[in-house]
Protein backbone atom coordinates (compact mmCIF):
# COMPACT_ATOMS: atom_id res chain seq x y z
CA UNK A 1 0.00 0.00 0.00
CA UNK A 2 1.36 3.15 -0.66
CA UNK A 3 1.73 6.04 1.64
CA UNK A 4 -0.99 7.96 0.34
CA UNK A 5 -3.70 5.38 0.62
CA UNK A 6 -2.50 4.30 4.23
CA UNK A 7 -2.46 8.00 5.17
CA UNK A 8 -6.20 8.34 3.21
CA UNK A 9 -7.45 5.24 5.14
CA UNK A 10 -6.10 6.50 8.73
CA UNK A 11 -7.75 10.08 8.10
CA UNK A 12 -10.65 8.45 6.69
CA UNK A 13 -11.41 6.00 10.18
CA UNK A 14 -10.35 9.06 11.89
CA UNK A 15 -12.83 11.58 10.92
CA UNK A 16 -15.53 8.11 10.92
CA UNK A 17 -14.91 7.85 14.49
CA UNK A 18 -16.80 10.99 15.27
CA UNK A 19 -20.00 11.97 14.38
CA UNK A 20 -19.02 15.62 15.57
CA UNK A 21 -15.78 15.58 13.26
CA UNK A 22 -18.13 13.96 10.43
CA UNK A 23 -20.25 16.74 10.76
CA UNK A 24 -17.43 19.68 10.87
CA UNK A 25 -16.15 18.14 7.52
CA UNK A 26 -19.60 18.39 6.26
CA UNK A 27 -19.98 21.88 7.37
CA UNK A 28 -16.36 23.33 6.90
CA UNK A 29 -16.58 22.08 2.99
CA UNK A 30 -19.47 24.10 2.08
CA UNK A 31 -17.51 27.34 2.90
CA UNK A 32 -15.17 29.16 4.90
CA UNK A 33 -16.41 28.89 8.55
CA UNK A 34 -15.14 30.55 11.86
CA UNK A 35 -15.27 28.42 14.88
CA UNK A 36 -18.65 30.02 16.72
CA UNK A 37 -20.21 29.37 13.17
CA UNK A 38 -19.85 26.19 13.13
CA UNK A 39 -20.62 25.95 16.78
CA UNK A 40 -23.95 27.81 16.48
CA UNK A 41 -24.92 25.21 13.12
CA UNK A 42 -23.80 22.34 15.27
CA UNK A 43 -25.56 23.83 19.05
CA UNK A 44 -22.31 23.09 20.43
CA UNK A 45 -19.99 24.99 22.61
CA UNK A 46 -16.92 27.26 21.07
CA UNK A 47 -14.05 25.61 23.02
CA UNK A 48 -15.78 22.06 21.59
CA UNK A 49 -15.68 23.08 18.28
CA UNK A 50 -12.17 24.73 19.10
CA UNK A 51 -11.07 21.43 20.29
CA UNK A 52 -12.45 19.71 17.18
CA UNK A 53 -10.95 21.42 14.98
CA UNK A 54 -7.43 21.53 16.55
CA UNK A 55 -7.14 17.94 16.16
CA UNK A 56 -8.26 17.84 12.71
CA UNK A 57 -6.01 20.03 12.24
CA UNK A 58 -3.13 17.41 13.88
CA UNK A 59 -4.48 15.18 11.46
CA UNK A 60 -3.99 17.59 8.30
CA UNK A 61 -7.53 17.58 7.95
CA UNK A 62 -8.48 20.93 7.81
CA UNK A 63 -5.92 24.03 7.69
CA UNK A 64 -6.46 27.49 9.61
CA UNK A 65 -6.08 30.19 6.40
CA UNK A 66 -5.62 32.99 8.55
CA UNK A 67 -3.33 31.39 11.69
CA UNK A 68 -2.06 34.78 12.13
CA UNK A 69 -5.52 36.11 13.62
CA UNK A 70 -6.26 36.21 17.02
CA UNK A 71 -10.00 36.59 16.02
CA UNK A 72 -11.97 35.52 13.48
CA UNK A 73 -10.11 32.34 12.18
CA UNK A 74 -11.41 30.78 9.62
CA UNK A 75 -10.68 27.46 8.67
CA UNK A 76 -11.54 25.22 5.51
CA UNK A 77 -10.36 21.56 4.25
CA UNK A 78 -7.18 20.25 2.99
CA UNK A 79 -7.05 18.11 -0.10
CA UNK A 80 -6.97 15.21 2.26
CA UNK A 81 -10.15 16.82 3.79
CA UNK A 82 -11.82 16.95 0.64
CA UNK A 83 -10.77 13.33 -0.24
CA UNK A 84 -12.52 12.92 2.75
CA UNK A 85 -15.60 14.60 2.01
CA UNK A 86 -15.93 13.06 -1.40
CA UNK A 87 -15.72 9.74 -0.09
CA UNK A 88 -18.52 9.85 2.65
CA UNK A 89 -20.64 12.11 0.08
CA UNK A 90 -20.66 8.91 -2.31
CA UNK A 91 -20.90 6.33 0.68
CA UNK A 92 -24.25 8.42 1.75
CA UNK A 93 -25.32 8.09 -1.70
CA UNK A 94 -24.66 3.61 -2.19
């Protein structure tokens, strides 16, 4: 297997795991979300979203386009995200 799949597959049973991290995917590919966005779409707390996203972030999931900002980060998926996305779009759809 090469590295790519293996690190596709890890990602992929990574984000699976979660329904909250499914969800963030879901939300974070449609556009370019700040954290309390996608916490008031999800009725979750900030610093659980925060959290979230930080380790999908670990997991080059999702990248932080504006790291520099102390407010109003906004975040949006990697190509490994949207590999991601893609796949459980057309799983949904089988």
């Amino acid at each position: 297997m090469n590295t790519d799949k293996h690190d596709f597959i890890r990602a992929l049973s990574y984000v699976k795991r979660s329904s909250n991290r499914r969800d963030v995917v879901n939300i974070i590919n449609k556009s370019l979300l700040m954290p309390s966005e996608i916490a008031k779409i999800m009725d979750l707390r900030v610093n659980q979203i925060s959290a979230i996203l930080s380790d999908l972030k670990k997991e080059n999931i999702v990248v932080c386009i504006n790291e520099h900002e102390k407010v109003g980060r906004l975040y949006e998926l990697t190509p490994l995200g949207l590999e991601i996305y893609y796949y459980l779009k057309e799983m949904e759809q089988e």
